[in-house]
C-alpha atoms as a PDB file:
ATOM      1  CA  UNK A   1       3.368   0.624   7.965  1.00  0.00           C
ATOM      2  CA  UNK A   2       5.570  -1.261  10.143  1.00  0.00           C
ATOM      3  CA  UNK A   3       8.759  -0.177   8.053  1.00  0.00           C
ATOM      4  CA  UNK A   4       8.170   3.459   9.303  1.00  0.00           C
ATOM      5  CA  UNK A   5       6.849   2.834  12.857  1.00  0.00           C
ATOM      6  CA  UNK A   6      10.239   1.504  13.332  1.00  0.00           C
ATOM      7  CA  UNK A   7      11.921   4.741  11.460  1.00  0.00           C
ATOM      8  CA  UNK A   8       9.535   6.637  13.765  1.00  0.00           C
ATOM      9  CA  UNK A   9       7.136   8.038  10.799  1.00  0.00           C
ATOM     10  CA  UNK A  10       3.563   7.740  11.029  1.00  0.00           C
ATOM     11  CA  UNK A  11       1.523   7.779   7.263  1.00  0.00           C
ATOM     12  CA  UNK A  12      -0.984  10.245   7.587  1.00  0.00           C
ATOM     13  CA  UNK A  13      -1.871   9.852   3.866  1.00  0.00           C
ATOM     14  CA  UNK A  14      -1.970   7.758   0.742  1.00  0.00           C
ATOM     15  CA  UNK A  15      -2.343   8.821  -2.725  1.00  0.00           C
ATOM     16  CA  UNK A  16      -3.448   5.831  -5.430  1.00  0.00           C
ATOM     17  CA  UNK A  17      -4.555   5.962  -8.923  1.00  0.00           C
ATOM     18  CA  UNK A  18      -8.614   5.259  -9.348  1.00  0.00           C
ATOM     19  CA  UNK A  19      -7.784   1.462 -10.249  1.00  0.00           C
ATOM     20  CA  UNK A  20     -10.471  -0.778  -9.758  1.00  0.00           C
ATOM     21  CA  UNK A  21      -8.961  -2.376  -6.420  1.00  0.00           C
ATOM     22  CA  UNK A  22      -8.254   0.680  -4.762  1.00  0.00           C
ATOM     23  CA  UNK A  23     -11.644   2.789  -4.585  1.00  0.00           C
ATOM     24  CA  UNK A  24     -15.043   1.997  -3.677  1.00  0.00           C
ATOM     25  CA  UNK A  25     -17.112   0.096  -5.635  1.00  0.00           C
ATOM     26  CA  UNK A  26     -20.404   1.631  -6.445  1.00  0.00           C
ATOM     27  CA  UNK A  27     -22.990   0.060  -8.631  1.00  0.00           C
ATOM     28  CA  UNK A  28     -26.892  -0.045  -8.970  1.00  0.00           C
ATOM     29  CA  UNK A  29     -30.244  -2.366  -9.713  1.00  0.00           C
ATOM     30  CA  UNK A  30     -33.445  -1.118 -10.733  1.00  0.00           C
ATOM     31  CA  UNK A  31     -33.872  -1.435  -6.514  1.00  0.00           C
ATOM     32  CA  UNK A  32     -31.521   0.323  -4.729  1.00  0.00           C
ATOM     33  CA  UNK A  33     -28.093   2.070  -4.868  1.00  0.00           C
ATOM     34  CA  UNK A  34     -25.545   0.208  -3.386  1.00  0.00           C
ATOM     35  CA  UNK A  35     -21.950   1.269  -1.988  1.00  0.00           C
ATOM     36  CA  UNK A  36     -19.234  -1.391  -1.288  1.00  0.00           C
ATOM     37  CA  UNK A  37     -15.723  -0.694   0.616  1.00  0.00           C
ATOM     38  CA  UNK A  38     -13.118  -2.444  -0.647  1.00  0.00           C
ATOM     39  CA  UNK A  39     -10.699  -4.257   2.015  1.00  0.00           C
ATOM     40  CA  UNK A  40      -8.120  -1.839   1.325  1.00  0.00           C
ATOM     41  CA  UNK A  41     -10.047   1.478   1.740  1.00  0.00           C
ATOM     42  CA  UNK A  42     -11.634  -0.154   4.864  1.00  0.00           C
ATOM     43  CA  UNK A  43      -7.928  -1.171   6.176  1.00  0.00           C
ATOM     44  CA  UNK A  44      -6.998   2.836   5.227  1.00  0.00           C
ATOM     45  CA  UNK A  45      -9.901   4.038   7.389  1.00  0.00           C
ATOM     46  CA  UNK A  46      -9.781   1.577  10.435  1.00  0.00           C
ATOM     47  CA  UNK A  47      -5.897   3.168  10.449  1.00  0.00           C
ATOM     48  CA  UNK A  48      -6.764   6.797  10.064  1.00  0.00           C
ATOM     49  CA  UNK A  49      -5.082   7.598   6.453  1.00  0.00           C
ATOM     50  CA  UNK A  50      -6.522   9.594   4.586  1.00  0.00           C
ATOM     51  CA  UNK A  51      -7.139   7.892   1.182  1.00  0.00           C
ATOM     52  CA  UNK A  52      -6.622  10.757  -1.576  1.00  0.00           C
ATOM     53  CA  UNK A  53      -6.496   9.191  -5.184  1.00  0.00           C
ATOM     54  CA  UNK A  54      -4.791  11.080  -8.604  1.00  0.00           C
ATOM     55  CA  UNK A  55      -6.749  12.641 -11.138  1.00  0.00           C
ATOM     56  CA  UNK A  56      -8.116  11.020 -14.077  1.00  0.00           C
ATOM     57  CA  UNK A  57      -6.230  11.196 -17.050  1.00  0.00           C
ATOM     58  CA  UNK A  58      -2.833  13.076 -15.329  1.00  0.00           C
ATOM     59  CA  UNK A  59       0.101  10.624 -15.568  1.00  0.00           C
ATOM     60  CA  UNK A  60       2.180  13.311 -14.257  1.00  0.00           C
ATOM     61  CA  UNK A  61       0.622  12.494 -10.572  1.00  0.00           C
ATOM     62  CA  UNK A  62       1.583   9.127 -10.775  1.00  0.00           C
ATOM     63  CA  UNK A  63       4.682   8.622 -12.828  1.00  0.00           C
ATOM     64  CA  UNK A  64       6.845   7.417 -10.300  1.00  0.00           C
ATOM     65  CA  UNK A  65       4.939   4.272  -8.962  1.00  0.00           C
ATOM     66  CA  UNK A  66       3.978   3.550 -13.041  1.00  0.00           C
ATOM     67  CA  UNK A  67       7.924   3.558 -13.220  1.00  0.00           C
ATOM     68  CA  UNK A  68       7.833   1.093 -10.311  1.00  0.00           C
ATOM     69  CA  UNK A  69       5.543  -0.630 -11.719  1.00  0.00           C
ATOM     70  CA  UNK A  70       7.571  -1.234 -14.994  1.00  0.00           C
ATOM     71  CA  UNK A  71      10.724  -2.386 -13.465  1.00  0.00           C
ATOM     72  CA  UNK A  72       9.769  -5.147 -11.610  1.00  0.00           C
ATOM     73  CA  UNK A  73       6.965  -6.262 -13.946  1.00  0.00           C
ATOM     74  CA  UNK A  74      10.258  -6.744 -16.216  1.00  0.00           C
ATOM     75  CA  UNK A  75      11.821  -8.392 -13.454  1.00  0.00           C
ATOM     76  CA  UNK A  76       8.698 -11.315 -13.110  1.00  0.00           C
ATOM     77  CA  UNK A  77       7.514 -11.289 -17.007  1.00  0.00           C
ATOM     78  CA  UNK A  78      11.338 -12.632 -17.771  1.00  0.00           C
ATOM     79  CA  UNK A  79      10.487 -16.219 -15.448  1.00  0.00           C
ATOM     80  CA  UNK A  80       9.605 -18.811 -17.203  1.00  0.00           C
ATOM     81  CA  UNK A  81       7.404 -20.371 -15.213  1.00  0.00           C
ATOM     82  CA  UNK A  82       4.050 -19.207 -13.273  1.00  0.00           C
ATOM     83  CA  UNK A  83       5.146 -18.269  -9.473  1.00  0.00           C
ATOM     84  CA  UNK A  84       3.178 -19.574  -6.536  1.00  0.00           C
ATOM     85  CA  UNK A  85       2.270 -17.474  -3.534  1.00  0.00           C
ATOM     86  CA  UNK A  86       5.250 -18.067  -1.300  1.00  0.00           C
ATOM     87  CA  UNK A  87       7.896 -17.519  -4.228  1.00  0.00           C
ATOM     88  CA  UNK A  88       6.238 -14.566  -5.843  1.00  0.00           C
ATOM     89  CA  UNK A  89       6.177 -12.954  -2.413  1.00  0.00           C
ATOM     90  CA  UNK A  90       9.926 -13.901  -1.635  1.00  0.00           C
ATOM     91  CA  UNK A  91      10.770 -11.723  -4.967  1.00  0.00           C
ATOM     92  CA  UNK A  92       8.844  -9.237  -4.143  1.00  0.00           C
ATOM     93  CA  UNK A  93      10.468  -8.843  -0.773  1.00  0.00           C
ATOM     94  CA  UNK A  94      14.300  -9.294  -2.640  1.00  0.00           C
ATOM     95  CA  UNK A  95      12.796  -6.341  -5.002  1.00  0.00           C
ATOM     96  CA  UNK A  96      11.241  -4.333  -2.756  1.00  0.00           C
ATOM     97  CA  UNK A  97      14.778  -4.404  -1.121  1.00  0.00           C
ATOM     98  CA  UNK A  98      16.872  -3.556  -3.920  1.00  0.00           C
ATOM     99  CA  UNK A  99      14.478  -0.615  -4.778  1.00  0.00           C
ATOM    100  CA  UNK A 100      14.551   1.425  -1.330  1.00  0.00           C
ATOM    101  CA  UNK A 101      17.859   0.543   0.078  1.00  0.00           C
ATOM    102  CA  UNK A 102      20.507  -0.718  -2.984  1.00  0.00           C
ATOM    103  CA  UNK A 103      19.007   1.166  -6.298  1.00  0.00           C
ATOM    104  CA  UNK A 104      20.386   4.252  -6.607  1.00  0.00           C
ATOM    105  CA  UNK A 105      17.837   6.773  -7.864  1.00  0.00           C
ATOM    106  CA  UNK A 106      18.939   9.659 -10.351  1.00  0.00           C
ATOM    107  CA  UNK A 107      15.716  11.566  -8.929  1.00  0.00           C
ATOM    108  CA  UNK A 108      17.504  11.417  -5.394  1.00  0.00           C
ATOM    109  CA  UNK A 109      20.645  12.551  -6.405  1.00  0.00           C
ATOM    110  CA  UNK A 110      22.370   9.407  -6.756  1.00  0.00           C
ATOM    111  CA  UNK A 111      20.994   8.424  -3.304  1.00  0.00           C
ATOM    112  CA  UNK A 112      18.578   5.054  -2.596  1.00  0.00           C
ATOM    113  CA  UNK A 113      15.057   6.091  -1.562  1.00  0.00           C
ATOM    114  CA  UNK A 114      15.971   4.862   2.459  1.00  0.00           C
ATOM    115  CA  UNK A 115      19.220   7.005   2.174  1.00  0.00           C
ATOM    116  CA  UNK A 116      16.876  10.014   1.154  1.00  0.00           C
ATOM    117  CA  UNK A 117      14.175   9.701   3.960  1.00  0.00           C
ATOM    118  CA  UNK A 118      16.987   9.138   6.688  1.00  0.00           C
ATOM    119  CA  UNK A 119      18.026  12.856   5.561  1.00  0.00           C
ATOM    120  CA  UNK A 120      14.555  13.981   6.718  1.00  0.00           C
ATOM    121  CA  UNK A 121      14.177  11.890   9.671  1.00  0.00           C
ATOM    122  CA  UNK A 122      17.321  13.421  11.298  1.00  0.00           C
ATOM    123  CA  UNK A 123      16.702  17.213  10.570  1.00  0.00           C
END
């Protein structure tokens, strides 16, 4: 979020798959029905965004972050040992940085994903 405040973009919305950490968690005794927010729904709502997530079974509406997903799961399989906290978040942020603002993207024309939403931040 902080990453487009400072681009001047507000996130209205967020669109997730139905995994396990992302949706509420709903189960039931022979008592009562019981509903449970997850942090991150609750974070979504105390932030106004609207939380929409993709249909089951459509890989189509998702494909891109599952592509994500697959490059830097690569990228932390090949270590050979188990990463702690501080070092798994320091590749993250290294990746996360070579994703939006080095990695050019044959989707985007050639162009890194920051490169792209600078185009629509200055029309």
């Amino acid at each position: 979020m902080k990453d487009f405040s400072e681009l001047g973009t507000t996130i209205k919305r967020l669109r997730t798959d139905n995994a396990p950490e992302f949706i509420t968690d709903n189960w039931s005794n022979k008592k009562s029905y019981k509903v449970k927010e997850k942090p991150f729904t609750t974070f979504l709502s105390k932030n106004g965004i609207v939380h929409e997530t993709t249909p089951i079974r459509s890989p189509q509406s998702n494909g891109k972050i599952k592509r994500y997903h697959q490059y830097y799961t690569k990228l932390f399989y090949a270590k050979d040992k188990k990463l702690n906290q501080n070092e798994l978040q320091h590749y993250l942020n290294k990746y996360y940085y070579f994703y939006n603002f080095e990695r050019l993207h044959p989707s985007l024309n050639t162009k890194t994903p920051f490169q792209t939403l600078q185009k629509f931040l200055t029309k």
